[in-house]
PDB file of N, CA and C in Angstrom:
ATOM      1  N   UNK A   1     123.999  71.336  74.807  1.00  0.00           N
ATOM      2  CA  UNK A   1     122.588  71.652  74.906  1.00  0.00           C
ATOM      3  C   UNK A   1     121.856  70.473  75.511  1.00  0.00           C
ATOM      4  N   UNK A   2     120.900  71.123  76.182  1.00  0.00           N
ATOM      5  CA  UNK A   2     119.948  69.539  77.138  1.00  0.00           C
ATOM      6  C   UNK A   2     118.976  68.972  75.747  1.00  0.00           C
ATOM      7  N   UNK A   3     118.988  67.585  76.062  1.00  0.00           N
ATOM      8  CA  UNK A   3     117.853  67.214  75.511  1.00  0.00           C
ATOM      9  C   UNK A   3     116.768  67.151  75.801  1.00  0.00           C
ATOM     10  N   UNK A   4     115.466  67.690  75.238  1.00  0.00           N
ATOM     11  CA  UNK A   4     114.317  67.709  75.588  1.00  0.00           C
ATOM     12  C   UNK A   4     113.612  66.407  75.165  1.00  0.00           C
ATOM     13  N   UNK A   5     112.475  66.091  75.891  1.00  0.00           N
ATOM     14  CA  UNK A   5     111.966  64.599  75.319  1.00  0.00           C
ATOM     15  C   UNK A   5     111.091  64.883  74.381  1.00  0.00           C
ATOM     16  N   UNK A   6     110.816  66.231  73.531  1.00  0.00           N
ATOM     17  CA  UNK A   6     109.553  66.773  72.417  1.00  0.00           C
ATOM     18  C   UNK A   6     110.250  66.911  71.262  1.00  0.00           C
ATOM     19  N   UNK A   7     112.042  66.689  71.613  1.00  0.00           N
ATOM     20  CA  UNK A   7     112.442  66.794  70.359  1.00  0.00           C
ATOM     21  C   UNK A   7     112.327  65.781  69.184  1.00  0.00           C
ATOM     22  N   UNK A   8     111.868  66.586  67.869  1.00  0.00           N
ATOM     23  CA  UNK A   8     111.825  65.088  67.008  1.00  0.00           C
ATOM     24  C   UNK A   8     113.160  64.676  66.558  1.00  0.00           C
ATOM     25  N   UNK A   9     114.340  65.271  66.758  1.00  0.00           N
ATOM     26  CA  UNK A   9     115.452  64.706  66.095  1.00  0.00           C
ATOM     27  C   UNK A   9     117.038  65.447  67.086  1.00  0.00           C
ATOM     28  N   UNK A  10     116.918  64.741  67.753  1.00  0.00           N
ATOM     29  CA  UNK A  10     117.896  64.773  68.896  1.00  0.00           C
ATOM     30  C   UNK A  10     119.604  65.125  68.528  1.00  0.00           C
ATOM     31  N   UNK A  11     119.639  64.645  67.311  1.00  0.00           N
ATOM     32  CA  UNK A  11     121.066  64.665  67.115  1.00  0.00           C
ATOM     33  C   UNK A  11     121.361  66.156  66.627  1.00  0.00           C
ATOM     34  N   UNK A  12     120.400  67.188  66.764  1.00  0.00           N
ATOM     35  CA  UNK A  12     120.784  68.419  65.756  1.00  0.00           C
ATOM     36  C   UNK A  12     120.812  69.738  67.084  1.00  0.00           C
ATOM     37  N   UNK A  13     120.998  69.028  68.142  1.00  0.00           N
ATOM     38  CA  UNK A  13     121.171  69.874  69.552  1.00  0.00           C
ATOM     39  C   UNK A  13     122.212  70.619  69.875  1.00  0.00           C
ATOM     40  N   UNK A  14     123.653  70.004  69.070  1.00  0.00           N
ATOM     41  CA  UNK A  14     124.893  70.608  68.901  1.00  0.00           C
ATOM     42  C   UNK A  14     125.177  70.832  67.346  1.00  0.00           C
ATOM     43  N   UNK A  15     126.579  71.433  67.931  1.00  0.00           N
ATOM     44  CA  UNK A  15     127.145  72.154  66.667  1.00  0.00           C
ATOM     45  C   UNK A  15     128.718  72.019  66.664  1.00  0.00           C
ATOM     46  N   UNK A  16     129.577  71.310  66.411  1.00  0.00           N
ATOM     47  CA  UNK A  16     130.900  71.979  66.388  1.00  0.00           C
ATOM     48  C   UNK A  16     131.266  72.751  65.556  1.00  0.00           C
ATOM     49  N   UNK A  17     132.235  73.798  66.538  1.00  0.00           N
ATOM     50  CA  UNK A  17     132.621  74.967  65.704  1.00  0.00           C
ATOM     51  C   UNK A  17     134.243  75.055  65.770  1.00  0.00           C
ATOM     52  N   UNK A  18     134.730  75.846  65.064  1.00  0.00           N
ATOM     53  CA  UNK A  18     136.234  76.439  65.418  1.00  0.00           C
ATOM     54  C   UNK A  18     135.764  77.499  65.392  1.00  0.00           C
ATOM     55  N   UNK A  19     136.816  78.187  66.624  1.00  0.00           N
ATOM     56  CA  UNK A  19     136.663  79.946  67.075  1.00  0.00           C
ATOM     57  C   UNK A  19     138.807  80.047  66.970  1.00  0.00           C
ATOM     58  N   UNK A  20     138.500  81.250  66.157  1.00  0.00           N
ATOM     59  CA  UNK A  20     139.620  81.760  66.147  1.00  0.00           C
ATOM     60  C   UNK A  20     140.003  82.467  66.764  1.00  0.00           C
ATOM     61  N   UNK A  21     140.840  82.608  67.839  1.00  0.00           N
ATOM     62  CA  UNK A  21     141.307  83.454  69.082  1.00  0.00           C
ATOM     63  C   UNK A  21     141.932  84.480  68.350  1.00  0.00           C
ATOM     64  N   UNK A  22     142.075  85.608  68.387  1.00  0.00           N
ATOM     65  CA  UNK A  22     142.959  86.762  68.276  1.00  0.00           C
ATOM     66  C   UNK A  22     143.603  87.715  69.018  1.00  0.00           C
ATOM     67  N   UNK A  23     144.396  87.668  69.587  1.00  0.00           N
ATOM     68  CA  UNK A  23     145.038  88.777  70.816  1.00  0.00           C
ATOM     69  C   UNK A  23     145.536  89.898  70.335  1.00  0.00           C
ATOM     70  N   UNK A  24     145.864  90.126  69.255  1.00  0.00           N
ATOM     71  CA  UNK A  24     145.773  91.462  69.161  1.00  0.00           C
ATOM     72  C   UNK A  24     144.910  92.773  69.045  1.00  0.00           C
ATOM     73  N   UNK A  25     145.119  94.096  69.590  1.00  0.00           N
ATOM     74  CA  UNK A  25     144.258  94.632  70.275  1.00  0.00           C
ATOM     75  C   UNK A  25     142.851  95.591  68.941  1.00  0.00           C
ATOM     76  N   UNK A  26     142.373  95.813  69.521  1.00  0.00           N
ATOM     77  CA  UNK A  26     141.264  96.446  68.006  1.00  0.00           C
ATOM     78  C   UNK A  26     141.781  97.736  68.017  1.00  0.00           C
ATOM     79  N   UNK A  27     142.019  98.270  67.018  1.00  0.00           N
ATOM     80  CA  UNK A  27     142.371 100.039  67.112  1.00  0.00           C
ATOM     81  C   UNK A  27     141.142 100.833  66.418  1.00  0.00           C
ATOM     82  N   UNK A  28     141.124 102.142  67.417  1.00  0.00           N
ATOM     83  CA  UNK A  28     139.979 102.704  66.952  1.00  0.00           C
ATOM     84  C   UNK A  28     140.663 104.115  67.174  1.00  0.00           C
ATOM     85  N   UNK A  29     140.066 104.870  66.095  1.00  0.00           N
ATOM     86  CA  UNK A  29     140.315 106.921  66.112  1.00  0.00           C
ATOM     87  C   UNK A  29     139.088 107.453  66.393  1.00  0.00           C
ATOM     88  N   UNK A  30     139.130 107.949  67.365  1.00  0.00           N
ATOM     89  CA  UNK A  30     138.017 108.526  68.204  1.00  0.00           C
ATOM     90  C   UNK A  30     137.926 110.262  67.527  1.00  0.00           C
ATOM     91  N   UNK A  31     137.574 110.936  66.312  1.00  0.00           N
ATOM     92  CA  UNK A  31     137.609 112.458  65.966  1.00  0.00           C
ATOM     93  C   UNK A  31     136.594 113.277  66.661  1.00  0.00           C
ATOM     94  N   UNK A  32     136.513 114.258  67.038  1.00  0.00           N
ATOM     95  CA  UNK A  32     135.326 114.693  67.386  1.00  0.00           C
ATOM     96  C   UNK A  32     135.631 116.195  67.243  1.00  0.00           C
ATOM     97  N   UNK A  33     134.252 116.932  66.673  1.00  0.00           N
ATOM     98  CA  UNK A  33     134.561 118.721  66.913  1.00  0.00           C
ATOM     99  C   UNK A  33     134.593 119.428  68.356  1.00  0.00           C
ATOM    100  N   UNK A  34     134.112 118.491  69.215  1.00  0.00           N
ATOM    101  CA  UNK A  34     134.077 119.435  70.741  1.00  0.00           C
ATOM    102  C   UNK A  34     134.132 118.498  71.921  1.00  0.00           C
ATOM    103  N   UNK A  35     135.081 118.537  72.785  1.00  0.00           N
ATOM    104  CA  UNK A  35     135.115 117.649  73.928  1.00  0.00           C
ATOM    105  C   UNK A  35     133.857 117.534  75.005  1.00  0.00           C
ATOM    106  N   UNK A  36     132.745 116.816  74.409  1.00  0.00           N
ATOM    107  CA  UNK A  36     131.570 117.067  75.365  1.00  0.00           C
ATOM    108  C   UNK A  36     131.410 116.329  76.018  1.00  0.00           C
ATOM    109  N   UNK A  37     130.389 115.548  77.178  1.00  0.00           N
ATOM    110  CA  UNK A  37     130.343 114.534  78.007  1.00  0.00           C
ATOM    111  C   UNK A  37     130.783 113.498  77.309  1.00  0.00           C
ATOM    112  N   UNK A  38     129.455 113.341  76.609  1.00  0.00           N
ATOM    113  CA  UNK A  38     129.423 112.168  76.100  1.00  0.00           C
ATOM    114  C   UNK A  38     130.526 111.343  75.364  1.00  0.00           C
ATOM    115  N   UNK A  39     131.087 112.295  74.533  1.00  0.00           N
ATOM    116  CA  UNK A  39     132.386 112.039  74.025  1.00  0.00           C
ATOM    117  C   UNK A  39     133.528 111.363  75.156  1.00  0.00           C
ATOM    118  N   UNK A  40     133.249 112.493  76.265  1.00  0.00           N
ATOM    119  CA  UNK A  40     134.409 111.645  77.303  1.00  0.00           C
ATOM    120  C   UNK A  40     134.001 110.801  77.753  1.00  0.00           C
ATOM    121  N   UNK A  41     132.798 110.279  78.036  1.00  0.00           N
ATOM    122  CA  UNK A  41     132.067 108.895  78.378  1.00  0.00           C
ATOM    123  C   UNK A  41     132.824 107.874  77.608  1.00  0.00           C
ATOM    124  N   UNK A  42     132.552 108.009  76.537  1.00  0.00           N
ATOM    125  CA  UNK A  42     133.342 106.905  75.390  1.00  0.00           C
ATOM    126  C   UNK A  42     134.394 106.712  75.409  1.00  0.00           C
ATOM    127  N   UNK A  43     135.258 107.897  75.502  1.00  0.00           N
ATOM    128  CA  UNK A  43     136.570 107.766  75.348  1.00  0.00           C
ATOM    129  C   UNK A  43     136.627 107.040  76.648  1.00  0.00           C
ATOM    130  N   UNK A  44     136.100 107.318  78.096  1.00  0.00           N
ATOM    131  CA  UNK A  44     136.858 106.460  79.074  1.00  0.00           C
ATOM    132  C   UNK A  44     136.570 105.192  79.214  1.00  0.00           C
ATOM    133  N   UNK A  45     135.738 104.778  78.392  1.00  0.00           N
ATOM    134  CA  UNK A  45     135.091 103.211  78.624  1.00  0.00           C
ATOM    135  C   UNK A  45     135.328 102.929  77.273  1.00  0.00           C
ATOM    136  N   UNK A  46     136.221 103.466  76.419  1.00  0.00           N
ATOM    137  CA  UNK A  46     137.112 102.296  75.060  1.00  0.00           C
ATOM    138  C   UNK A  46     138.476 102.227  75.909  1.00  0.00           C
ATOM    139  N   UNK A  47     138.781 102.802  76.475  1.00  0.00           N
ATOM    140  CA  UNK A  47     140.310 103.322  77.365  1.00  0.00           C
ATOM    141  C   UNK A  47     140.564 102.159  78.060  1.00  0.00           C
ATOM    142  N   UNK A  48     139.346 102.216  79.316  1.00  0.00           N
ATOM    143  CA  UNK A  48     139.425 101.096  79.876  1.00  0.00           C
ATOM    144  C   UNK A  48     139.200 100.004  79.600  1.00  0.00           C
ATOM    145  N   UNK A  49     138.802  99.224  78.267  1.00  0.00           N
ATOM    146  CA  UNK A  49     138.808  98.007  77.279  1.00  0.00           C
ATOM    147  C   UNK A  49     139.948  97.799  77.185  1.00  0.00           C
ATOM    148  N   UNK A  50     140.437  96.454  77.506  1.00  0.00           N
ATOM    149  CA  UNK A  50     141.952  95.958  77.771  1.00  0.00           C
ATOM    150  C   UNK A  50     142.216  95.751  75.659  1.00  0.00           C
ATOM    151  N   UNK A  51     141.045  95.320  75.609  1.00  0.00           N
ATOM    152  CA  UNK A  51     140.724  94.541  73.899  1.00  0.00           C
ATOM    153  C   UNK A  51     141.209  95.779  73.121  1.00  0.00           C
ATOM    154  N   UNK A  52     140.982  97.449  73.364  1.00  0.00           N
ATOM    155  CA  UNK A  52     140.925  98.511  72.754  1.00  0.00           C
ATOM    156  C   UNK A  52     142.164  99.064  72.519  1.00  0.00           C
ATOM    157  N   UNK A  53     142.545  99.522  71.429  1.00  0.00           N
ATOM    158  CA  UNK A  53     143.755 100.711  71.338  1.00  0.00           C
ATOM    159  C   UNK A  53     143.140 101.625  71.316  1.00  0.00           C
ATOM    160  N   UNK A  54     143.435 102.868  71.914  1.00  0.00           N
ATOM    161  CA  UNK A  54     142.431 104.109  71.495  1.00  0.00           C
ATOM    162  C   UNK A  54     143.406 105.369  70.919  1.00  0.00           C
ATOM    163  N   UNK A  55     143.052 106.348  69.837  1.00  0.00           N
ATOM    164  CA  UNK A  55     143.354 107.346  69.883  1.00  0.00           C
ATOM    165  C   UNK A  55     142.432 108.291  69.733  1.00  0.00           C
ATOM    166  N   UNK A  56     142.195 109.664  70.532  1.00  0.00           N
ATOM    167  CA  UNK A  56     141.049 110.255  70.507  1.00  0.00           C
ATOM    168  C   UNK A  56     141.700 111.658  70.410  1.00  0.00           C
ATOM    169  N   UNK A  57     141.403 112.700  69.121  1.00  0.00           N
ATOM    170  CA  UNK A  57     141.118 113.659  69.323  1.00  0.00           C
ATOM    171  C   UNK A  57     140.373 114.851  69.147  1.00  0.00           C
ATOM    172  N   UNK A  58     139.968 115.840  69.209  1.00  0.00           N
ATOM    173  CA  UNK A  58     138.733 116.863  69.389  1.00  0.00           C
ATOM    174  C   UNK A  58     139.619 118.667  68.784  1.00  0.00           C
ATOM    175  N   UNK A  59     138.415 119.089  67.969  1.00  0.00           N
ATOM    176  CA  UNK A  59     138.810 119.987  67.450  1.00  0.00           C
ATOM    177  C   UNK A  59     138.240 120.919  68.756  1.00  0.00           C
ATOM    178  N   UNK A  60     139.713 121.865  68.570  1.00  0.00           N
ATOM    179  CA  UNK A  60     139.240 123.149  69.636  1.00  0.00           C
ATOM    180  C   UNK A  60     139.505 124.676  68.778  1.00  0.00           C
ATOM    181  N   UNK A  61     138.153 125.106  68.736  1.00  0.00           N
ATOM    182  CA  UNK A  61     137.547 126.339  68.055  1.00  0.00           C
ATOM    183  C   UNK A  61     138.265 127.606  68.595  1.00  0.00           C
ATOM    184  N   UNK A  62     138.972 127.704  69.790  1.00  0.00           N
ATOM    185  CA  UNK A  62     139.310 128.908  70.399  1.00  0.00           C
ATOM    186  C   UNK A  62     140.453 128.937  69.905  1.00  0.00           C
ATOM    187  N   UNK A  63     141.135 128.085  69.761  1.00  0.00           N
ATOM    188  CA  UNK A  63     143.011 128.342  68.971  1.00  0.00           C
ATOM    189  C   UNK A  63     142.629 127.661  67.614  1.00  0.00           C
ATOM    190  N   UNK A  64     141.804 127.416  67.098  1.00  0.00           N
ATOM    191  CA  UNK A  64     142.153 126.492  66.029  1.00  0.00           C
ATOM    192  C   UNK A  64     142.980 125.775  65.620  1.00  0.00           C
ATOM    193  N   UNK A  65     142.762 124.429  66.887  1.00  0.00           N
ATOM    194  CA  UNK A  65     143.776 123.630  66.056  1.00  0.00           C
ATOM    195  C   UNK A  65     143.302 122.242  66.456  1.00  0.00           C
ATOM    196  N   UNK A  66     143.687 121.094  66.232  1.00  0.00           N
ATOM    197  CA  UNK A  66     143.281 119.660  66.800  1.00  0.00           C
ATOM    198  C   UNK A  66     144.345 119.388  68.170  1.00  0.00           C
ATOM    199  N   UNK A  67     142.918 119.179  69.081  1.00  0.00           N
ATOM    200  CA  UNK A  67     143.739 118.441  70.470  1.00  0.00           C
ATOM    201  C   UNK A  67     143.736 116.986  70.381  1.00  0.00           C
ATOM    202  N   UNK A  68     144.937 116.505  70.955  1.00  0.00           N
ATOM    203  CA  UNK A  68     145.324 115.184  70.651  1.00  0.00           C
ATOM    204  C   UNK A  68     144.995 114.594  72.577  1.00  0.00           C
ATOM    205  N   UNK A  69     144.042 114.046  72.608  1.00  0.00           N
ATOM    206  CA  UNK A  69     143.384 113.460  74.189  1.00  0.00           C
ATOM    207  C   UNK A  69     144.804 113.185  74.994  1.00  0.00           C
ATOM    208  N   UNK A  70     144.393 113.613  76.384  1.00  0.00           N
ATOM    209  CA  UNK A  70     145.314 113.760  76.932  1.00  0.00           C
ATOM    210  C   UNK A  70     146.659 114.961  77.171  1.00  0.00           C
ATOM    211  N   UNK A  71     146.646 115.794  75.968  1.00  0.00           N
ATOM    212  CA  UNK A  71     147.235 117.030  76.243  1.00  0.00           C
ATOM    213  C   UNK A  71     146.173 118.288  76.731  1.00  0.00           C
ATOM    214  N   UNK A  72     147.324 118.898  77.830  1.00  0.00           N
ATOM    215  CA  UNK A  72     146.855 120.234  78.127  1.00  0.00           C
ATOM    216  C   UNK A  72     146.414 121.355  77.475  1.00  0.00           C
ATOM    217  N   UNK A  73     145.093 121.939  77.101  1.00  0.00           N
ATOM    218  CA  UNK A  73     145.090 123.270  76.424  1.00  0.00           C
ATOM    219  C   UNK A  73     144.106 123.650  77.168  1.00  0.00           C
ATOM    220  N   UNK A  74     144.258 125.395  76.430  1.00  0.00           N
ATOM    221  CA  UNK A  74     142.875 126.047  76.985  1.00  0.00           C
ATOM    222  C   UNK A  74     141.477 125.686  76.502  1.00  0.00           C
ATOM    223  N   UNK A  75     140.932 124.884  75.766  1.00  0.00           N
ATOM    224  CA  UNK A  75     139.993 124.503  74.687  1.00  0.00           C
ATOM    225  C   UNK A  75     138.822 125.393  75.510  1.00  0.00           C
ATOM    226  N   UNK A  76     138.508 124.906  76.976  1.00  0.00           N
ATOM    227  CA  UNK A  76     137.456 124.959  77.040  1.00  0.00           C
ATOM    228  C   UNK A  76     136.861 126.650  77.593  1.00  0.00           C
TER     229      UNK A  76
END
């Protein structure tokens, strides 16, 4: 941090810290009742998060059953 010349006490400009790195990835379950935009908005921009695990899936009302993202059905 710069020093300003109005400061009354100069020495409190920094801070040391420890940051704990973590590389392993964050996992997230994406549920949803209906594959709508928005939903796929999300899903493709946690997807493309290198940081992200994703699993996403969406209930489909016409067969009743849970689609697991990425498989083929008739849902819509």
């Amino acid at each position: 941090m710069p020093d300003y010349e109005d400061d009354a006490v100069q020495s409190n400009n920094s801070k040391p810290v420890v940051v704990r790195v973590v590389l392993d990835k964050i996992r997230a379950l994406q549920v949803v009742g209906a594959p709508t935009s928005d939903v796929k908005f999300l899903r493709r921009f946690l997807k493309g998060a290198p940081s992200v695990e994703l699993v996403s899936s969406s209930f489909c009302a016409r067969a009743g059953t849970w689609r697991v993202a990425g498989a083929r059905t008739n849902c819509r």
